[in-house]
PDB file of N, CA and C in Angstrom:
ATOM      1  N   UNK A   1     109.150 131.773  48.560  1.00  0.00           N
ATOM      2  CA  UNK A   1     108.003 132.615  48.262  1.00  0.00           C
ATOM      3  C   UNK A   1     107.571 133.378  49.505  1.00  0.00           C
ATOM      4  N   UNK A   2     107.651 132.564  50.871  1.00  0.00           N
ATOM      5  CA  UNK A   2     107.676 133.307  52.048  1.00  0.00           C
ATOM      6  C   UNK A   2     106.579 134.326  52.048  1.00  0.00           C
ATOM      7  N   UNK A   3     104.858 133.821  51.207  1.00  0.00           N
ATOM      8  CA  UNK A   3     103.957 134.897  51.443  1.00  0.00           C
ATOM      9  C   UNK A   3     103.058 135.157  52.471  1.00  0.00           C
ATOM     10  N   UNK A   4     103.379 133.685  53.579  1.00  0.00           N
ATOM     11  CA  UNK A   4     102.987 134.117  54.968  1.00  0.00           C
ATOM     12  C   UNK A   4     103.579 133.832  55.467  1.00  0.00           C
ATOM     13  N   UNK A   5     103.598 134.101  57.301  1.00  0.00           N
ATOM     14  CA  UNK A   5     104.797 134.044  58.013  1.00  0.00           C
ATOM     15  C   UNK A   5     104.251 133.502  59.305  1.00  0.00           C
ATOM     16  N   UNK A   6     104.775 133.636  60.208  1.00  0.00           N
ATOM     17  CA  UNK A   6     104.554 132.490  61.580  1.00  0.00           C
ATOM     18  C   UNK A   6     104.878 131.262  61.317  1.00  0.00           C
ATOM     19  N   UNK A   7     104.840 130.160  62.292  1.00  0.00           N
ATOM     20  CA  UNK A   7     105.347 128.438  62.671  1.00  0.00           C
ATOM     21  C   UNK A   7     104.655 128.019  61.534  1.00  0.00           C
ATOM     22  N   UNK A   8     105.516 127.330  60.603  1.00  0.00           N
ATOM     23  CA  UNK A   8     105.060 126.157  59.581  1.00  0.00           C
ATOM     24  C   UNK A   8     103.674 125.510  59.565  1.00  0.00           C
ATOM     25  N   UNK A   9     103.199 125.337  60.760  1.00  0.00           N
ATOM     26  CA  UNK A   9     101.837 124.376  61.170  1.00  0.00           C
ATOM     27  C   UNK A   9     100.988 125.534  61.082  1.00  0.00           C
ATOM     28  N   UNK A  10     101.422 126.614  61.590  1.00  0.00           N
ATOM     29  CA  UNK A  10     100.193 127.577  61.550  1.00  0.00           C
ATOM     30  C   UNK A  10      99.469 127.722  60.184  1.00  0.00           C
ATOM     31  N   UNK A  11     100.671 128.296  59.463  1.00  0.00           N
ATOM     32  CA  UNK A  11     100.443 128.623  57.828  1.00  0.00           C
ATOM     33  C   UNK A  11      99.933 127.249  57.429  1.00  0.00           C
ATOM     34  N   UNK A  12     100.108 125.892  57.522  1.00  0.00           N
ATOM     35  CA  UNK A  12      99.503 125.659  56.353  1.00  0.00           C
ATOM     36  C   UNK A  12      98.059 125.127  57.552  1.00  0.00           C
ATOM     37  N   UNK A  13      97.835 125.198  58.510  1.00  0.00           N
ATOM     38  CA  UNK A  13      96.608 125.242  58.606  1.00  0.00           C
ATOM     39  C   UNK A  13      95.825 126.355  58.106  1.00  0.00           C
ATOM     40  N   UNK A  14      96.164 127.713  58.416  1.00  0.00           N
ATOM     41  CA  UNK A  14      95.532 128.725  57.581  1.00  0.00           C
ATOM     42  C   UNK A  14      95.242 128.345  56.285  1.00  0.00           C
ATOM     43  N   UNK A  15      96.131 127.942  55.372  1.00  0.00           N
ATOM     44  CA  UNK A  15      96.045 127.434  53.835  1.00  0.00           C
ATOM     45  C   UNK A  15      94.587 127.069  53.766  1.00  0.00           C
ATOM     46  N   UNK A  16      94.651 125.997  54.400  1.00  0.00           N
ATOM     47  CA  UNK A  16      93.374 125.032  54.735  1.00  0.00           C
ATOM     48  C   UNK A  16      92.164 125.691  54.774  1.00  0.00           C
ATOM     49  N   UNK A  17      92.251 126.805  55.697  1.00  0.00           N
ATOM     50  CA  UNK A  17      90.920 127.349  56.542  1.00  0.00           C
ATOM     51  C   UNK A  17      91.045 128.547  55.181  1.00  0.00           C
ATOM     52  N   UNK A  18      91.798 128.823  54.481  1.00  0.00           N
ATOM     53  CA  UNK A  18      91.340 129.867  53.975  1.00  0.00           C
ATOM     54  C   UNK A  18      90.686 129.040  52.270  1.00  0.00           C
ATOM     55  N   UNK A  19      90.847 127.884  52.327  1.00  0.00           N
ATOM     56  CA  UNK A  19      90.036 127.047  51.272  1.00  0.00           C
ATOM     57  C   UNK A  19      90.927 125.803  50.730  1.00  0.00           C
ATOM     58  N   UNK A  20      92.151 125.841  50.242  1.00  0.00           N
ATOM     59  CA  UNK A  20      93.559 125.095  50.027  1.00  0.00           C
ATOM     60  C   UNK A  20      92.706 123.802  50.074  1.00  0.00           C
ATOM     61  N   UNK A  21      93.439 122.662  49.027  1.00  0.00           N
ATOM     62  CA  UNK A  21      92.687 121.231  49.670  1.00  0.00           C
ATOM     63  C   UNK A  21      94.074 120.375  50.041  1.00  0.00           C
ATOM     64  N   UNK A  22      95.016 121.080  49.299  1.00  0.00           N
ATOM     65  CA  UNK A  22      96.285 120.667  49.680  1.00  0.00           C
ATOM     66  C   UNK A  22      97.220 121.952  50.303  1.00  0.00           C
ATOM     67  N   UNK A  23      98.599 121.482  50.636  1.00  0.00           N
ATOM     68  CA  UNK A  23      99.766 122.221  51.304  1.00  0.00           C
ATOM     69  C   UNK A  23     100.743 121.692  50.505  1.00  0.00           C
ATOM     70  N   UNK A  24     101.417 122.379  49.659  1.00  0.00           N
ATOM     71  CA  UNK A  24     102.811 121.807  49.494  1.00  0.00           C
ATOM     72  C   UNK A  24     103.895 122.604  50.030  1.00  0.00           C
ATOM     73  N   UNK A  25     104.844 121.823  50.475  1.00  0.00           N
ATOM     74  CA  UNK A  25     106.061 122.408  50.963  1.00  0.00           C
ATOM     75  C   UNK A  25     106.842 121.929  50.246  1.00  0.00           C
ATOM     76  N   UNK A  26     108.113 121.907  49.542  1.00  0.00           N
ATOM     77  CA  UNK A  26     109.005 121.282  48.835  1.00  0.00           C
ATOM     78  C   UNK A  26     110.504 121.861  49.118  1.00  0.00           C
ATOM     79  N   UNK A  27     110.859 122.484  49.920  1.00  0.00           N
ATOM     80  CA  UNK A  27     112.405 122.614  50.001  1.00  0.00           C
ATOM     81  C   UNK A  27     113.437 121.462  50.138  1.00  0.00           C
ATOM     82  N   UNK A  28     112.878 120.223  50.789  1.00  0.00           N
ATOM     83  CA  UNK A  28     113.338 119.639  51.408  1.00  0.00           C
ATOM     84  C   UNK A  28     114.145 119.549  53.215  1.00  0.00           C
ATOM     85  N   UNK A  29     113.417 120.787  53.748  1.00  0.00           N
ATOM     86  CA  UNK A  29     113.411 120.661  54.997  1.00  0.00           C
ATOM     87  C   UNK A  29     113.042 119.525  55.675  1.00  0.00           C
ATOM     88  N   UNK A  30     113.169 118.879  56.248  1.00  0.00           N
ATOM     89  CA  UNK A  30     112.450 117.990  56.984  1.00  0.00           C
ATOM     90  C   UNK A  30     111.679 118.121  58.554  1.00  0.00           C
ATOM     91  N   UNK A  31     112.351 119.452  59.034  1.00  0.00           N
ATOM     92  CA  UNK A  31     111.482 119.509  60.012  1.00  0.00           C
ATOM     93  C   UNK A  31     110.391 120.539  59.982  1.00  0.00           C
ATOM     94  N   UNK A  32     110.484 121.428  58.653  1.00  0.00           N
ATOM     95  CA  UNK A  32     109.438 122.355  58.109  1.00  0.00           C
ATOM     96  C   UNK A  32     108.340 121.261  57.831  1.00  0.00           C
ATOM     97  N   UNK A  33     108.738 120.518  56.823  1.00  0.00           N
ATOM     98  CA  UNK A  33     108.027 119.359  56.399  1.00  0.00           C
ATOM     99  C   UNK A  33     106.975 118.438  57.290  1.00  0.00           C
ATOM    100  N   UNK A  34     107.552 118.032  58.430  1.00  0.00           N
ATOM    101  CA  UNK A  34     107.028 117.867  59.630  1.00  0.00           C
ATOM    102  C   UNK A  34     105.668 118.316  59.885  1.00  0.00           C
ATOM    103  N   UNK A  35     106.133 119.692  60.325  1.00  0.00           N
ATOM    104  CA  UNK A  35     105.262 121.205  61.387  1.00  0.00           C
ATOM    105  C   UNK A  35     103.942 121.339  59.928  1.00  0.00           C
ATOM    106  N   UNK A  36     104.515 120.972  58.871  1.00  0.00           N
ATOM    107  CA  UNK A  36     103.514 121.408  57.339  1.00  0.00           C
ATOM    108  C   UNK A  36     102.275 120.206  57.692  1.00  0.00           C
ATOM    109  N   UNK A  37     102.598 119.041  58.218  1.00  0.00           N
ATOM    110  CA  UNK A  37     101.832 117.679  58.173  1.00  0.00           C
ATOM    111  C   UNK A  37     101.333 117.808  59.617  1.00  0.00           C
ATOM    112  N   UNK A  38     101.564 118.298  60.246  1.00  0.00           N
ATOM    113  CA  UNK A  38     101.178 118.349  61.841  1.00  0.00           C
ATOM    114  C   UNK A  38      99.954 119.888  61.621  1.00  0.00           C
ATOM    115  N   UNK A  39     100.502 120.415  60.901  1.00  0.00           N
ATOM    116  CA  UNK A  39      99.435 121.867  60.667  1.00  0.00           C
ATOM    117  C   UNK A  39      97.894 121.163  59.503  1.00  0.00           C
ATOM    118  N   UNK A  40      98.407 120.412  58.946  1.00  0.00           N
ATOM    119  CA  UNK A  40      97.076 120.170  57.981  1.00  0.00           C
ATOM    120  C   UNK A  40      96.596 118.389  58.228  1.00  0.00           C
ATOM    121  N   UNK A  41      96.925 117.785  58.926  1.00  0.00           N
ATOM    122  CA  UNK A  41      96.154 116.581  59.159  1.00  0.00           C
ATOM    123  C   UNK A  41      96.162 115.893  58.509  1.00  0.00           C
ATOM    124  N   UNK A  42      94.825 114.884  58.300  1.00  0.00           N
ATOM    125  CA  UNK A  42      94.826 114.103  56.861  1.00  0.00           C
ATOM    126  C   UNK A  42      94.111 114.776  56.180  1.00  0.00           C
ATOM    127  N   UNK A  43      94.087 114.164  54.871  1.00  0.00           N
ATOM    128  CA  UNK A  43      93.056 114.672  53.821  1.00  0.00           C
ATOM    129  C   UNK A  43      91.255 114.357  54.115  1.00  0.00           C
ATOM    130  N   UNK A  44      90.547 115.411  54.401  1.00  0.00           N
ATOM    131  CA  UNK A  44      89.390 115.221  54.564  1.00  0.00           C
ATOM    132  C   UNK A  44      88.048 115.634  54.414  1.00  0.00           C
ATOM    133  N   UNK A  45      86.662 115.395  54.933  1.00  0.00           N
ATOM    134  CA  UNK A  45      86.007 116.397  54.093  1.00  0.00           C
ATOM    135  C   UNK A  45      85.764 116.224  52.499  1.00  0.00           C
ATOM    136  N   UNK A  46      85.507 117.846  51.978  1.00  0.00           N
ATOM    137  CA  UNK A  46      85.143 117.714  50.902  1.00  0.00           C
ATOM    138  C   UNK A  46      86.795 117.548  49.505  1.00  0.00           C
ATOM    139  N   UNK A  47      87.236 117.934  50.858  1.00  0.00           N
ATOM    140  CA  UNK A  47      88.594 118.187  49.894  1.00  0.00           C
ATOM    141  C   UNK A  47      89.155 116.743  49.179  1.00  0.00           C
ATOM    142  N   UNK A  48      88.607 115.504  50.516  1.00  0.00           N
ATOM    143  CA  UNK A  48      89.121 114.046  50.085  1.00  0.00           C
ATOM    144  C   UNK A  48      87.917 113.853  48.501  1.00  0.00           C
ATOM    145  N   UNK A  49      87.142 114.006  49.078  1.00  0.00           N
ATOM    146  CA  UNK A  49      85.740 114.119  48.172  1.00  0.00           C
ATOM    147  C   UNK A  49      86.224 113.978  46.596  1.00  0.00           C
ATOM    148  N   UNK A  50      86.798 115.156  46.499  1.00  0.00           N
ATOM    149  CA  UNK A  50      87.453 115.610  45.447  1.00  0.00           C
ATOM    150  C   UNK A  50      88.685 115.132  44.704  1.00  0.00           C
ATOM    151  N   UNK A  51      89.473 114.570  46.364  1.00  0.00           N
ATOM    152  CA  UNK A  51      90.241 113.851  45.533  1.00  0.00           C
ATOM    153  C   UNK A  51      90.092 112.862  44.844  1.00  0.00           C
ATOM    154  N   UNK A  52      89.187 111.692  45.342  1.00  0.00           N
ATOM    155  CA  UNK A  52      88.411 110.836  45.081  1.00  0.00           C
ATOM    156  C   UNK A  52      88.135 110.651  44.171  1.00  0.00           C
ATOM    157  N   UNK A  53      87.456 112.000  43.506  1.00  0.00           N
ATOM    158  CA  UNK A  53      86.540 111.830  42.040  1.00  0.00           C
ATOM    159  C   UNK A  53      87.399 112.430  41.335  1.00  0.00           C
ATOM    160  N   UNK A  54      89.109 113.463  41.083  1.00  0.00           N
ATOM    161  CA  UNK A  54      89.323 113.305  40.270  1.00  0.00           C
ATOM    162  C   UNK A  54      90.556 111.733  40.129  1.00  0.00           C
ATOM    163  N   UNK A  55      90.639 111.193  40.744  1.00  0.00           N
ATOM    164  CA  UNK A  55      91.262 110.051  40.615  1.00  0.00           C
ATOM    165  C   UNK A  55      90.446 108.575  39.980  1.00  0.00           C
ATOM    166  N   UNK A  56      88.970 108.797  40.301  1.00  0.00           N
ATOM    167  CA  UNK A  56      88.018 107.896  39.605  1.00  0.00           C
ATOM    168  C   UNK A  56      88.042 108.579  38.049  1.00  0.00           C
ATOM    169  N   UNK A  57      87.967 110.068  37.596  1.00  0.00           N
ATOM    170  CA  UNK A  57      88.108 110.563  36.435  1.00  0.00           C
ATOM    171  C   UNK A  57      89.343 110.344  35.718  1.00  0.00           C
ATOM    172  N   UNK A  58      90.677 110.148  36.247  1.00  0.00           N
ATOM    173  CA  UNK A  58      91.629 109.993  35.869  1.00  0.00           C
ATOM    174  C   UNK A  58      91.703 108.655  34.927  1.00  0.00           C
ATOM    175  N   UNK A  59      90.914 107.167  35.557  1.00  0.00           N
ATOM    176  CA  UNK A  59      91.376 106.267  35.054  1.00  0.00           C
ATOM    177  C   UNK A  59      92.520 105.567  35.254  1.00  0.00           C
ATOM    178  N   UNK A  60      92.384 104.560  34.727  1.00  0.00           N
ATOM    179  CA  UNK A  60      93.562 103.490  35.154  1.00  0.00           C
ATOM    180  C   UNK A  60      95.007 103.725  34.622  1.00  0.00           C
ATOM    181  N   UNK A  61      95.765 103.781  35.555  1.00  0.00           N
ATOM    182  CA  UNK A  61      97.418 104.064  35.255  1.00  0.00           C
ATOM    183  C   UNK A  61      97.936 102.850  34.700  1.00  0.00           C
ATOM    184  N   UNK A  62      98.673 103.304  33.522  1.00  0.00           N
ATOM    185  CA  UNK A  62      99.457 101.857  32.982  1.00  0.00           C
ATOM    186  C   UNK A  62     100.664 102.204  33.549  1.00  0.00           C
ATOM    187  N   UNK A  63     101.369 100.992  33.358  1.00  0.00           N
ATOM    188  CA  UNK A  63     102.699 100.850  34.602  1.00  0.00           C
ATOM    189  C   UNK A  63     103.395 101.255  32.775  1.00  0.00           C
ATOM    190  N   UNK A  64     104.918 102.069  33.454  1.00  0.00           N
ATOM    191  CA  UNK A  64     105.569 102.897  32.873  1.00  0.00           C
ATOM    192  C   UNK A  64     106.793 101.843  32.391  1.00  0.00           C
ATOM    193  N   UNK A  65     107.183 102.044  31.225  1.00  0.00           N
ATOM    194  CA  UNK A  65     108.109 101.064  30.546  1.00  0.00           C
ATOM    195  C   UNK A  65     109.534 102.214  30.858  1.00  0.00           C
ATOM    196  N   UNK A  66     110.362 102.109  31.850  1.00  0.00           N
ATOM    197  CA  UNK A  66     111.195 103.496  32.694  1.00  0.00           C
ATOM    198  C   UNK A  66     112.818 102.934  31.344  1.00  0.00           C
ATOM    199  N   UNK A  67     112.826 102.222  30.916  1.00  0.00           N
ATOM    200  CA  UNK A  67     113.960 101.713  30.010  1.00  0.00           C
ATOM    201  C   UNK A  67     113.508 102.719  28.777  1.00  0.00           C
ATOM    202  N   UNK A  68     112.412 102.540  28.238  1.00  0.00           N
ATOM    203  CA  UNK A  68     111.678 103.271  26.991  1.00  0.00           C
ATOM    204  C   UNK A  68     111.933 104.613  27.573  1.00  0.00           C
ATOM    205  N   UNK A  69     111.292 105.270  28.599  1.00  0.00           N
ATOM    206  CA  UNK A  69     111.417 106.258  28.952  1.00  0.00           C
ATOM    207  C   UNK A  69     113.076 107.213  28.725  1.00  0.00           C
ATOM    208  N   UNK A  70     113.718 106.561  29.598  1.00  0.00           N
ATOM    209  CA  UNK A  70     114.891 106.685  30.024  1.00  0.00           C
ATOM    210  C   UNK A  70     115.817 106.781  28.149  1.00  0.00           C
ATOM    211  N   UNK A  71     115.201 105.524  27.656  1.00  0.00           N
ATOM    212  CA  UNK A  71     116.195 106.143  26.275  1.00  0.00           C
ATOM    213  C   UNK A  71     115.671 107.327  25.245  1.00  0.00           C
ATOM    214  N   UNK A  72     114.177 107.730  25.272  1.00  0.00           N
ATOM    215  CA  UNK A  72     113.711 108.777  24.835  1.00  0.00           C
ATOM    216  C   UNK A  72     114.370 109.948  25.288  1.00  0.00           C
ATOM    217  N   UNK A  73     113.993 110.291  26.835  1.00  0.00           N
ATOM    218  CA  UNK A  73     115.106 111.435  27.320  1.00  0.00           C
ATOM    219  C   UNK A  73     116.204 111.849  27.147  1.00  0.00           C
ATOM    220  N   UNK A  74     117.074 110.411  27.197  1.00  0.00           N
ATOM    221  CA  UNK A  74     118.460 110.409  26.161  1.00  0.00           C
ATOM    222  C   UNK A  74     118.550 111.058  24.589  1.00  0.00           C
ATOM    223  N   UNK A  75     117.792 110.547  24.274  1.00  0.00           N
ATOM    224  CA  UNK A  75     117.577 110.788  22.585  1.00  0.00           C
ATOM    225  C   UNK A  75     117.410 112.340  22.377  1.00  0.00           C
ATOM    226  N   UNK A  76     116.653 113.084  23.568  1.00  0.00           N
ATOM    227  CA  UNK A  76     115.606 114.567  23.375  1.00  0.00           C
ATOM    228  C   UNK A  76     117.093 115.280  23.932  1.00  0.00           C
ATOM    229  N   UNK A  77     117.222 114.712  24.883  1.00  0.00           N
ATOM    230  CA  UNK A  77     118.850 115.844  25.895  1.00  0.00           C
ATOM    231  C   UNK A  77     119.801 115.618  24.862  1.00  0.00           C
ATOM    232  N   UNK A  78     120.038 114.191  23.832  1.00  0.00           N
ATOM    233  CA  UNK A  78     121.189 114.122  22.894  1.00  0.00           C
ATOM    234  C   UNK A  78     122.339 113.788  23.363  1.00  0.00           C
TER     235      UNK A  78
END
């Protein structure tokens, strides 16, 4: 997508400062990946805030039956 440019850390601190509560990077670079976590810190502020409450809104995760899963997908791909 490449819609900003300069050192990895820069951009996603900008992200940040320009409102962002997250950064994703996903190529699988690992040293982009890096410079992405060194540019945005931990999660904090209002942004943790948020995460917080939608994860209290979310509710409790039931643990995933991945056998059930796994033969549904089968069944849908055929």
């Amino acid at each position: 997508m490449q819609a900003l440019s300069g050192p990895f850390a820069e951009r996603a601190a900008l992200s940040l400062d320009a409102g962002c509560d997250v950064v994703l990077h996903c190529n699988g670079d690992q040293a982009e990946m890096e410079a992405v976590m060194v540019g945005t810190g931990a999660l904090a502020g209002k942004a943790l805030y948020r995460a917080h409450r939608a994860m209290m809104l979310r509710g409790a995760v039931e643990e995933a039956d991945i056998a059930a899963l796994e033969a549904e997908l089968a069944e849908i791909l055929g």
